[in-house]
Protein backbone atom coordinates (compact mmCIF):
# COMPACT_ATOMS: atom_id res chain seq x y z
CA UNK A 1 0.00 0.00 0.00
CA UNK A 2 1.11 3.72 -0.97
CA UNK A 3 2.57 5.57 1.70
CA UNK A 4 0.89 8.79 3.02
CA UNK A 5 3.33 10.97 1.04
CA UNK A 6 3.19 9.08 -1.86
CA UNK A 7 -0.47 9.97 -2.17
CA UNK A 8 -1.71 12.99 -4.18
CA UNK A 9 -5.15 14.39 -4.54
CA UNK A 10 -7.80 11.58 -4.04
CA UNK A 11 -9.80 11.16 -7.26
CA UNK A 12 -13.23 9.83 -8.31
CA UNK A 13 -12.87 6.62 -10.40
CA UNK A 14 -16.13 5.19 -9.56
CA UNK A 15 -17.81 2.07 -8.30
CA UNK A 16 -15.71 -0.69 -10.36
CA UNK A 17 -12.38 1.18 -8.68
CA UNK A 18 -9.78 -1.35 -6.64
CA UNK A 19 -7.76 1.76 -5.77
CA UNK A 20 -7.77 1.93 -2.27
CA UNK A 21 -7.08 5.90 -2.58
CA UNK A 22 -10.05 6.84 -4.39
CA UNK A 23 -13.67 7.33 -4.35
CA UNK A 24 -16.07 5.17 -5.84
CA UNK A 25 -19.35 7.55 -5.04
CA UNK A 26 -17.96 10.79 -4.14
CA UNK A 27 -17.91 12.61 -7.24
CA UNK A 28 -17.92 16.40 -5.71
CA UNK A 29 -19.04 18.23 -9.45
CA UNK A 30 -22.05 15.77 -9.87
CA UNK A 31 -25.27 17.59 -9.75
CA UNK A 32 -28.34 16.33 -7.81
CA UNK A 33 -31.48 17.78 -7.19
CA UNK A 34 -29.84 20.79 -8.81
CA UNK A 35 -26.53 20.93 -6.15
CA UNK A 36 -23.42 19.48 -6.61
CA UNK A 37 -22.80 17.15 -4.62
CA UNK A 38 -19.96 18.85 -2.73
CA UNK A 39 -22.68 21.62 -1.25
CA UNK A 40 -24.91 19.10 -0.42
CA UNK A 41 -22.76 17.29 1.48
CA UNK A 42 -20.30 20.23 2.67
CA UNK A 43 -17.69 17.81 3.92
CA UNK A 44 -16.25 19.36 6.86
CA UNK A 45 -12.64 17.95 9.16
CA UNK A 46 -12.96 17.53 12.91
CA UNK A 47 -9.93 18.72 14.36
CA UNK A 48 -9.74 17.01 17.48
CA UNK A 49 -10.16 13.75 16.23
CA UNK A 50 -8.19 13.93 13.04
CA UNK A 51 -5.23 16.40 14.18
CA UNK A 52 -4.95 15.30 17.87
CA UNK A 53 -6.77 12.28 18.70
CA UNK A 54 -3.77 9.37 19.19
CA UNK A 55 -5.46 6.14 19.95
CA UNK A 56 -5.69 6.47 23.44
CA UNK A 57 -8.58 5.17 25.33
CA UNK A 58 -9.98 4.31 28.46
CA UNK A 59 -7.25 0.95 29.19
CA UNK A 60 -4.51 2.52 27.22
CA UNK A 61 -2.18 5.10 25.81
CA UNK A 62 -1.56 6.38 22.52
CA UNK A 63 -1.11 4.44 19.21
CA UNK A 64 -0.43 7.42 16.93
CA UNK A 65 2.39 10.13 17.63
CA UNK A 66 1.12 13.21 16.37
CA UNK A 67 3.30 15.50 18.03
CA UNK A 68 5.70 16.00 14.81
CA UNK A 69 8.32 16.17 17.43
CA UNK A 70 7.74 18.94 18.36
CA UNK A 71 6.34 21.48 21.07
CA UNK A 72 4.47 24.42 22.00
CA UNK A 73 3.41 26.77 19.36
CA UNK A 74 5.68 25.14 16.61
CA UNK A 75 3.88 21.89 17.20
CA UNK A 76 0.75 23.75 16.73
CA UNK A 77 1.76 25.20 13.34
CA UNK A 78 2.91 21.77 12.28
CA UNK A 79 -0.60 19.83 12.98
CA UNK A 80 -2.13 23.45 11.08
CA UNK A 81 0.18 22.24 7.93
CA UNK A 82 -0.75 18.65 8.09
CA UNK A 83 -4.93 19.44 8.39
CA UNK A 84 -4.55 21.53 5.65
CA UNK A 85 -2.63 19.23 3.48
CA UNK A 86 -4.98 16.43 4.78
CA UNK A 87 -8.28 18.61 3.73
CA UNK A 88 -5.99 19.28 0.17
CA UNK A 89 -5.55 15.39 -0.31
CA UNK A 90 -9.20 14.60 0.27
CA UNK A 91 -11.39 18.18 -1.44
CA UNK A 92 -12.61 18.35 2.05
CA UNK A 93 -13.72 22.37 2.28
CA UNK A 94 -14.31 22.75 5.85
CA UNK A 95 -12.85 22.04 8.94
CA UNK A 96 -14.44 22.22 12.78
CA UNK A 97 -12.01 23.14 15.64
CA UNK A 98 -12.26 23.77 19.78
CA UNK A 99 -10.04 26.40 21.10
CA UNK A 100 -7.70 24.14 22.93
CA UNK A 101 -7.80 21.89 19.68
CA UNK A 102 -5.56 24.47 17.18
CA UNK A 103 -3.42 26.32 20.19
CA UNK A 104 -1.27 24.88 23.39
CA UNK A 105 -2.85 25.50 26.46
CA UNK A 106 -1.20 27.90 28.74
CA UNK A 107 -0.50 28.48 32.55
CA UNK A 108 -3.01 30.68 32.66
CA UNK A 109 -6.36 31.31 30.82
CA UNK A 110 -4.71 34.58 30.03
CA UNK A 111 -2.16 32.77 28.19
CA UNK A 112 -4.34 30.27 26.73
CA UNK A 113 -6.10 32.91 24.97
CA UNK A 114 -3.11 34.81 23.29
CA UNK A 115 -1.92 31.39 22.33
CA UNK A 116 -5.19 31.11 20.49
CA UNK A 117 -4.93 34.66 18.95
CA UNK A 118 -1.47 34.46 17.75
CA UNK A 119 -2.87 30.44 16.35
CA UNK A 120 -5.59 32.09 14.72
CA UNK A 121 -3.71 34.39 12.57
CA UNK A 122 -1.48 31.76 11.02
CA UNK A 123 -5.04 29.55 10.54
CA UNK A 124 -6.59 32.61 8.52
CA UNK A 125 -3.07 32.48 6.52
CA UNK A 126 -3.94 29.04 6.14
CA UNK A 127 -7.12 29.84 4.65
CA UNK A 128 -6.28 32.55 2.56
CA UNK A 129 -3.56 30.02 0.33
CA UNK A 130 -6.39 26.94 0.26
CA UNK A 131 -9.44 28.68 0.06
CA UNK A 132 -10.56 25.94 3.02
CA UNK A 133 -13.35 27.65 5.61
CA UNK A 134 -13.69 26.92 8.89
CA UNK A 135 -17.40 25.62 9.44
CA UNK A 136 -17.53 26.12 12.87
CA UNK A 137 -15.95 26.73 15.85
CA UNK A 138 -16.29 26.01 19.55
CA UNK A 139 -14.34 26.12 23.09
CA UNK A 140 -13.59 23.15 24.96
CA UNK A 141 -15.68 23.94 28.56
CA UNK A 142 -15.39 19.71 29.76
CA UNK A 143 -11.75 18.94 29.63
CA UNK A 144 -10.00 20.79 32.14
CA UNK A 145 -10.82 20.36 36.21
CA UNK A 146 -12.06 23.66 36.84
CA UNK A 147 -14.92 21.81 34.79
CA UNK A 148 -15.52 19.07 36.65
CA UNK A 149 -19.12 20.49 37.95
CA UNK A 150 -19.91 22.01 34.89
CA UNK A 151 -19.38 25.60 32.92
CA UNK A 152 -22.15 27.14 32.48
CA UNK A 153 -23.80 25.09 34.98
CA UNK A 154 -21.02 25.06 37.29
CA UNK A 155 -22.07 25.38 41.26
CA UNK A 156 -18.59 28.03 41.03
CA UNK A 157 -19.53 31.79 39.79
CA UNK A 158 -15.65 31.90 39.22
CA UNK A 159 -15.87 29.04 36.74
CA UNK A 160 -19.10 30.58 35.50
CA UNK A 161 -16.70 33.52 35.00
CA UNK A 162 -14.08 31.41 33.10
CA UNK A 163 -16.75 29.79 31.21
CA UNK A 164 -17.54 33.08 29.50
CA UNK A 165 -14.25 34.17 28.87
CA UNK A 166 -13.37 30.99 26.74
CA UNK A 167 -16.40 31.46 24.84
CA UNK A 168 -15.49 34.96 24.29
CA UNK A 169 -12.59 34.08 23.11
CA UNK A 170 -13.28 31.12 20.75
CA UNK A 171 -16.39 33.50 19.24
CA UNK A 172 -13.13 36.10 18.60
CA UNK A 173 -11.49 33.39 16.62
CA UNK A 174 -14.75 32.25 14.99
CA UNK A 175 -15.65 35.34 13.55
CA UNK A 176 -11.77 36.38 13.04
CA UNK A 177 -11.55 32.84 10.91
CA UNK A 178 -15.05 33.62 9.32
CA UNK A 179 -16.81 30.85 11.04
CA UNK A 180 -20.60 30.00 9.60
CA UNK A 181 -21.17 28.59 12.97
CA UNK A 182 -20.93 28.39 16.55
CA UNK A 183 -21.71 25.10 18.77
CA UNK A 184 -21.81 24.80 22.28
CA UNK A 185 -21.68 21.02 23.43
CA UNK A 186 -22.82 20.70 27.17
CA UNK A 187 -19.84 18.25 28.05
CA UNK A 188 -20.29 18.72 31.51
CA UNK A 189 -23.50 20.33 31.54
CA UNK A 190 -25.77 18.44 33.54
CA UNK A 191 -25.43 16.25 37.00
CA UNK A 192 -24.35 13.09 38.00
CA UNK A 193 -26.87 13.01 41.19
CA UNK A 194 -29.65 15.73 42.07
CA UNK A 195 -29.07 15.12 45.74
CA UNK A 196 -26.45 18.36 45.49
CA UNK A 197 -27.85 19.80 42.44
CA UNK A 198 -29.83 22.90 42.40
CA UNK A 199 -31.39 22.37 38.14
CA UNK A 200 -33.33 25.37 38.21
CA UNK A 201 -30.35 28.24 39.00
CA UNK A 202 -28.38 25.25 36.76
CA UNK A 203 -30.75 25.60 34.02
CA UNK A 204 -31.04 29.59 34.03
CA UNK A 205 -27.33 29.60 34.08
CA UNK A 206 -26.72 27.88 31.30
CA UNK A 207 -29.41 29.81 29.01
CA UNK A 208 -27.78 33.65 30.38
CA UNK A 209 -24.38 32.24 28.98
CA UNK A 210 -25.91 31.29 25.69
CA UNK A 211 -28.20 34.47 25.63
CA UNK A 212 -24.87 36.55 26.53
CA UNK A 213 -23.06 34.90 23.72
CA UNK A 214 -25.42 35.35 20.93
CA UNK A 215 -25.63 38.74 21.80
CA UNK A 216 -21.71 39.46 22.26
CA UNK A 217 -21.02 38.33 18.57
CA UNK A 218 -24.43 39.62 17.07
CA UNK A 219 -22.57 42.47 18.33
CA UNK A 220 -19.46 42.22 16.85
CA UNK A 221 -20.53 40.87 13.03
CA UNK A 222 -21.74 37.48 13.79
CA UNK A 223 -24.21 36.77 11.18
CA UNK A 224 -23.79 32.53 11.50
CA UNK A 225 -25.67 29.99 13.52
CA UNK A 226 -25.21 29.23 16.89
CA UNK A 227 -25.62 25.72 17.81
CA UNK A 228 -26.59 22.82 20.59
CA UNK A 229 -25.20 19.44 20.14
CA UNK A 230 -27.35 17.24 21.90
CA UNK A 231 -25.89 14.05 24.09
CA UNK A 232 -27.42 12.32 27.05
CA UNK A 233 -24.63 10.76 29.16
CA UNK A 234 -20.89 10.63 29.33
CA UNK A 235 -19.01 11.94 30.59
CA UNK A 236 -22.09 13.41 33.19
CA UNK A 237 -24.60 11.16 33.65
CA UNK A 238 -27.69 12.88 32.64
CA UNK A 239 -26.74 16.06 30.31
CA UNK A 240 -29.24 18.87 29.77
CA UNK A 241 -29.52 18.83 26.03
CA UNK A 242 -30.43 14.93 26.23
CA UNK A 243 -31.77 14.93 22.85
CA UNK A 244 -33.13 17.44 20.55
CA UNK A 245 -36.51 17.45 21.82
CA UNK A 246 -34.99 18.49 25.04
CA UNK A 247 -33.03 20.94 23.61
CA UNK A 248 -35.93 22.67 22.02
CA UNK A 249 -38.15 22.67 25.37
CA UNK A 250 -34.93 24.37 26.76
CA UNK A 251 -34.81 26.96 23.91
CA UNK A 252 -38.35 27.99 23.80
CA UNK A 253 -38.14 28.50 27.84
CA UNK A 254 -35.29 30.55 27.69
CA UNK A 255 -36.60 32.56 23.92
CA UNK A 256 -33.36 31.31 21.74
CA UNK A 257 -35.22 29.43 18.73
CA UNK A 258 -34.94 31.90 16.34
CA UNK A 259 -30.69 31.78 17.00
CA UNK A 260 -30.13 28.58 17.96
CA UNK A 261 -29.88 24.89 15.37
CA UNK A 262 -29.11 22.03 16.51
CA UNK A 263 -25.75 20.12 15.29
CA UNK A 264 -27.07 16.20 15.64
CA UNK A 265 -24.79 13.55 15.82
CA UNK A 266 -25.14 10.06 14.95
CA UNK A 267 -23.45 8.36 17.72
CA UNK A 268 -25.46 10.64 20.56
CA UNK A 269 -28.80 9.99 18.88
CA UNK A 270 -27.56 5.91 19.27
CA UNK A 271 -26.79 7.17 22.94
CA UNK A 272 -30.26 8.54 23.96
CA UNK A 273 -32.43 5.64 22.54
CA UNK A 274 -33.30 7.10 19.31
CA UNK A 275 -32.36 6.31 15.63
CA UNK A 276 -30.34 9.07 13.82
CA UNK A 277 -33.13 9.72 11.32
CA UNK A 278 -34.82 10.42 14.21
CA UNK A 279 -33.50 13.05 15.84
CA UNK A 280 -33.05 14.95 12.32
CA UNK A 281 -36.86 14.24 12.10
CA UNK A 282 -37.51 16.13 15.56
CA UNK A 283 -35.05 19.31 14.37
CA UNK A 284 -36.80 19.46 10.71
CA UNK A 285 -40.40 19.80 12.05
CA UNK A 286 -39.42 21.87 14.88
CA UNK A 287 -37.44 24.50 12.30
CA UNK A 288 -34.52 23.95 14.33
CA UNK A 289 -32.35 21.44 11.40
CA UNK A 290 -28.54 23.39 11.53
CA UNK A 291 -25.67 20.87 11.11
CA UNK A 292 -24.58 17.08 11.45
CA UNK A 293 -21.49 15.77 13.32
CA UNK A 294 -21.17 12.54 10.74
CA UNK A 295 -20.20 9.67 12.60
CA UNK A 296 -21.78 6.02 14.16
CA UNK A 297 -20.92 3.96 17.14
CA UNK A 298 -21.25 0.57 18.04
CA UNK A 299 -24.17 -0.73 19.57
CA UNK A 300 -22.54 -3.36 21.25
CA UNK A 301 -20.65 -0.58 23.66
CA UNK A 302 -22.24 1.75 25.60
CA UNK A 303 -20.29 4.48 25.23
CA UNK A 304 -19.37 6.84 22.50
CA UNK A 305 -16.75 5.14 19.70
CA UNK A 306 -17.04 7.69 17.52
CA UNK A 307 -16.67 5.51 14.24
CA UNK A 308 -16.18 6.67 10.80
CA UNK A 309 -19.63 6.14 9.18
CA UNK A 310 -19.63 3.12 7.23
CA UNK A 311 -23.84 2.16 7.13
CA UNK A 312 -25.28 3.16 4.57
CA UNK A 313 -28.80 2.58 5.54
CA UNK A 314 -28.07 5.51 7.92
CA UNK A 315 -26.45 7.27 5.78
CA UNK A 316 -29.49 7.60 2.85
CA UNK A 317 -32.01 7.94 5.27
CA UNK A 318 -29.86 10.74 6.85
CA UNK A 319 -29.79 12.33 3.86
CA UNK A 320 -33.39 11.87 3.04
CA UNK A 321 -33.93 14.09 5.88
CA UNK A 322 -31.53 16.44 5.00
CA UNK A 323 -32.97 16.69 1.57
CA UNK A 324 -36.63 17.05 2.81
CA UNK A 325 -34.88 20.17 5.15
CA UNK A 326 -34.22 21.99 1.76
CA UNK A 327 -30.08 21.28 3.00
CA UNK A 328 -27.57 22.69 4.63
CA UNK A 329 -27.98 26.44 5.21
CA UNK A 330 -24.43 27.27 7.17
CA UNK A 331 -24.22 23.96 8.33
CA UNK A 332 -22.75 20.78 7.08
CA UNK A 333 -21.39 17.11 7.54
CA UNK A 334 -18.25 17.22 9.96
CA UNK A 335 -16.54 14.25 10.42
CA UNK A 336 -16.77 13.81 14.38
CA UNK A 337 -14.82 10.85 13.61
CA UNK A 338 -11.75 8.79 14.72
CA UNK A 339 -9.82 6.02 13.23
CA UNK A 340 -9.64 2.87 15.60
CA UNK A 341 -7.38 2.50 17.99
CA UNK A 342 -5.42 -0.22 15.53
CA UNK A 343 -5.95 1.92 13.17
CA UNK A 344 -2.63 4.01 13.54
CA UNK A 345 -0.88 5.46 10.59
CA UNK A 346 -1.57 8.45 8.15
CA UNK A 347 -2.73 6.14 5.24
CA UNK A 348 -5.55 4.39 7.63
CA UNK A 349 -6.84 8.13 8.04
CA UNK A 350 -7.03 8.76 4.48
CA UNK A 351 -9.00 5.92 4.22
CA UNK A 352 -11.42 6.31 7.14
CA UNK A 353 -12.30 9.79 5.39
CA UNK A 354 -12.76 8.19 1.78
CA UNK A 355 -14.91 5.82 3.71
CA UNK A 356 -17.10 7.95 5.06
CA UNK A 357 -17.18 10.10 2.25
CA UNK A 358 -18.57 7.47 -0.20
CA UNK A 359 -20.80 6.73 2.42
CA UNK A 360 -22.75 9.85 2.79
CA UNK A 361 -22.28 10.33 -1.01
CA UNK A 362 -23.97 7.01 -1.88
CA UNK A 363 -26.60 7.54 1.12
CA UNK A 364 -27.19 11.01 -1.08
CA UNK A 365 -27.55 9.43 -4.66
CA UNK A 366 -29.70 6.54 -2.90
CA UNK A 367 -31.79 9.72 -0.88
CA UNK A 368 -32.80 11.06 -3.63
CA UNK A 369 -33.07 7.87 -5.30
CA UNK A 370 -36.24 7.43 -2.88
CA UNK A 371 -37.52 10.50 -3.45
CA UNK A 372 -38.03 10.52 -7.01
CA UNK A 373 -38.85 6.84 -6.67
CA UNK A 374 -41.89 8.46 -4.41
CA UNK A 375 -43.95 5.38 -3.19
CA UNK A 376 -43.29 6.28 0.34
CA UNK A 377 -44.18 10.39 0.24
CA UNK A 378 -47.55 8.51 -1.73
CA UNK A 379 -47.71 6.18 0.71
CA UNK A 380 -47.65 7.99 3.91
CA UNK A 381 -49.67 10.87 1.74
CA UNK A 382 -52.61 7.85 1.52
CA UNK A 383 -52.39 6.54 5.19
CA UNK A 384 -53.01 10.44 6.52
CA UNK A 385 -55.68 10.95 3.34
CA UNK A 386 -58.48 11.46 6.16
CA UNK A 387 -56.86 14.26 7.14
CA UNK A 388 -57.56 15.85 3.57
CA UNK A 389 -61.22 15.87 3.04
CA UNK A 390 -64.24 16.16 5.53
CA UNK A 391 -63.69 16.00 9.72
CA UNK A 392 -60.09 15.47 9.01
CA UNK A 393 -60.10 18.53 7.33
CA UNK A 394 -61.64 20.56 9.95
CA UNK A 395 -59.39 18.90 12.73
CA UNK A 396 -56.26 20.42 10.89
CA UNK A 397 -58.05 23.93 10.45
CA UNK A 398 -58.88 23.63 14.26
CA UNK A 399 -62.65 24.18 13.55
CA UNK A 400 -63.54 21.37 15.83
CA UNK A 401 -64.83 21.66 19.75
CA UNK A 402 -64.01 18.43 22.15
CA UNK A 403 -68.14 18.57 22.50
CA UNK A 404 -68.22 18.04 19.00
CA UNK A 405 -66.36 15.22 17.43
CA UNK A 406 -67.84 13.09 21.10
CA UNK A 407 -70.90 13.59 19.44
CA UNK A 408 -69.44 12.59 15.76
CA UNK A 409 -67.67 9.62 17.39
CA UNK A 410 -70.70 7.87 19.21
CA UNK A 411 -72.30 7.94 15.84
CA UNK A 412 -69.29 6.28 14.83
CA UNK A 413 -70.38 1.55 14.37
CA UNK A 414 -67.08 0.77 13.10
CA UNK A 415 -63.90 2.22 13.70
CA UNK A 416 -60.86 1.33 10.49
CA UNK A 417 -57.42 1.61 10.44
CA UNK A 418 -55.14 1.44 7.60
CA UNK A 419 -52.33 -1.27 7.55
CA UNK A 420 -48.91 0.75 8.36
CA UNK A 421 -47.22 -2.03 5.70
CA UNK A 422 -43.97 -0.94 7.38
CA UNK A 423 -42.06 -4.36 5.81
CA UNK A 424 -43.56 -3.47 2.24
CA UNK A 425 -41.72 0.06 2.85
CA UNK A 426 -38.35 -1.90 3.92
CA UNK A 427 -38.50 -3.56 1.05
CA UNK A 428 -39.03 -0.22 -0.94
CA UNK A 429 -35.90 1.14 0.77
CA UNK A 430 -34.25 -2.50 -0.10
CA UNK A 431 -34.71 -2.11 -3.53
CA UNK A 432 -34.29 1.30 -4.04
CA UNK A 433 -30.88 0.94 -2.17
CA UNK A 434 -29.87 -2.23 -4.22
CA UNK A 435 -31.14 -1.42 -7.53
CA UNK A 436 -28.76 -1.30 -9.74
């Protein structure tokens, strides 16, 4: 197999390819549904996982050196010319970053944020010879122990205090970079037992640091979206933005829906009890659909893996929702993914991204594949038709009174049902997805 700098650009060859180094479905100028395919999918790098991430887990240390030999701010500047190479290698257009992902940490949050500053510049330079965006950016509020109650939630007004000023300062570098988004991921953000928890204060907390936020870089030229990433456990064991249902009760309290997406991913969906399509579902009817961190985990560990995205049932019916959304607006697919632990040179990156990348670009061929197809839109169109003509009608206009349709339904002898046929519309997905 090629070594890492042996490979150039990675090139569409198509399905029939045996080159491990190329993509079989990812063709980025192909137009669908009036897009190329690149803007539907807006392919974006996570830098944690990609730049930093080494292998290490839970029983054991790192696999992968990725220090370059190097250290402090040189180091830094190295893994900035590797990600951009990487993104070069791959026509990936976007990449997604935390503050303490592109800059050493210092002694001091005070140093910790110059470091970022003085990272930032050469990261716009960066930019300006590629052309590569940064998608979104966010600060890392879960890592370090001042965290270890929380942020925004944190029992400490000090760390509330710190909280803010790392969020400050990654929304500098954001807008600085020309970010199209913001996310806040809870982390910490929740409680591990409610006998020393006080939600409420917890709860209003959290929202007057997101309220704060959005209006500090409304302020200052902030014209993106700001996003929550819902998760339900780990690391704390029951996290405020659970799900995206959860996150939109918490957004309507507080009056943030008309800032505020959500940025789903995969794996946390798994985590919460819910399918992926199904959390997308819950953001497109609520109006709240903003970005995707593209990944899948393992359903045989309880925890989250974090796997390159490899199904491509989830993939197409991912996309179907994505589709039905009208797409991404400043959003797009970032690959919140790692290689495996065994997984540990350069090449096996390159690879987990071409992976992934046919993945979502078959799931988006096969997405709209079942929407031209259209027996399920006619099918589910039929099974509501009630709804269309007659009582149903009223019901949706909301010309009904509870007084009235007891009096329609006691005239009612026999109630019907139509069959859901839910394995005759797995078999429609079958054969749309396997047709040839």
């Amino acid at each position: 197999m090629k070594h890492y700098n042996e490979i150039g650009k990675i090139a569409y060859e198509g399905p029939g390819s045996t080159d491990p180094f190329s993509f079989r479905y990812y063709d980025a100028g192909r137009v669908i549904a009036g897009k190329p395919m690149k803007e539907h999918l807006k392919f974006a790098m996570s830098y944690w996982h990609t730049i930093n991430a080494a292998g290490t887990d839970m029983f054991g240390g790192d696999t992968m050196d990725k220090t370059f030999g190097l250290d402090g701010m040189a180091r830094y500047e190295k893994k900035a010319d590797f990600a951009f190479e990487l993104m070069q290698k791959l026509g990936v257009e976007y990449y997604c970053f935390h503050d303490v992902d592109v800059a050493p940490e210092g002694k001091t949050l005070a140093e910790s944020v110059e470091n970022l500053r003085r990272m930032t510049d050469y990261l716009l330079k960066k930019q300006k010879e590629t052309g590569i965006k940064l998608l979104w950016g966010t600060a890392n509020m879960f890592g370090d122990k001042k965290f270890m109650a929380g942020a925004g939630t944190s029992c400490s007004a000090d760390v509330f205090a710190a909280s803010a000023a790392k969020v400050k300062a990654a929304l500098d570098a954001t807008i600085k970079l020309g970010g199209a988004g913001y996310v806040f991921w809870g982390g910490r953000e929740g409680y591990d037992t409610l006998l020393n928890t006080d939600m409420g204060l917890e709860l209003d907390n959290l929202a007057l640091l997101l309220t704060m936020a959005r209006d500090y870089a409304r302020a200052h030229g902030f014209k993106g979206d700001f996003y929550i990433e819902p998760k339900p456990k780990e690391p704390t064991k029951h996290q405020y933005d659970f799900d995206v249902a959860t996150c939109a009760n918490f957004l309507r309290k507080y009056g943030l829906m008309d800032d505020f997406r959500m940025n789903i991913e995969a794996n946390h969906a798994t985590l919460a009890g819910h399918t992926f399509q199904h959390e997308l579902r819950v953001a497109r009817v609520n109006g709240i659909f903003g970005s995707i961190d593209a990944n899948q985990g393992d359903l045989l560990l309880g925890w989250d893996t974090d796997q390159f995205p490899t199904n491509v049932y989830d993939t197409t019916l991912c996309m179907y929702e994505v589709l039905k959304a009208g797409g991404f607006t400043n959003g797009g697919l970032n690959f919140d993914a790692k290689t495996r632990r065994q997984s540990n040179t350069l090449e096996d990156i390159l690879l987990a991204y071409i992976a992934g990348m046919d993945a979502f670009a078959l799931g988006l061929i096969k997405a709209q594949a079942l929407i031209e197809d259209g027996r399920i839109d006619a099918f589910v169109k039929e099974r509501y038709a009630s709804y269309e003509t007659g009582l149903g009608k009223e019901i949706r206009a909301g010309k009904v009174t509870l007084e009235g349709l007891s009096d329609y339904a006691l005239t009612v002898k026999e109630f019907s049902v139509p069959s859901g046929r839910q394995e005759y519309l797995e078999e429609v997905l079958n054969t749309v997805l396997f047709r040839g």
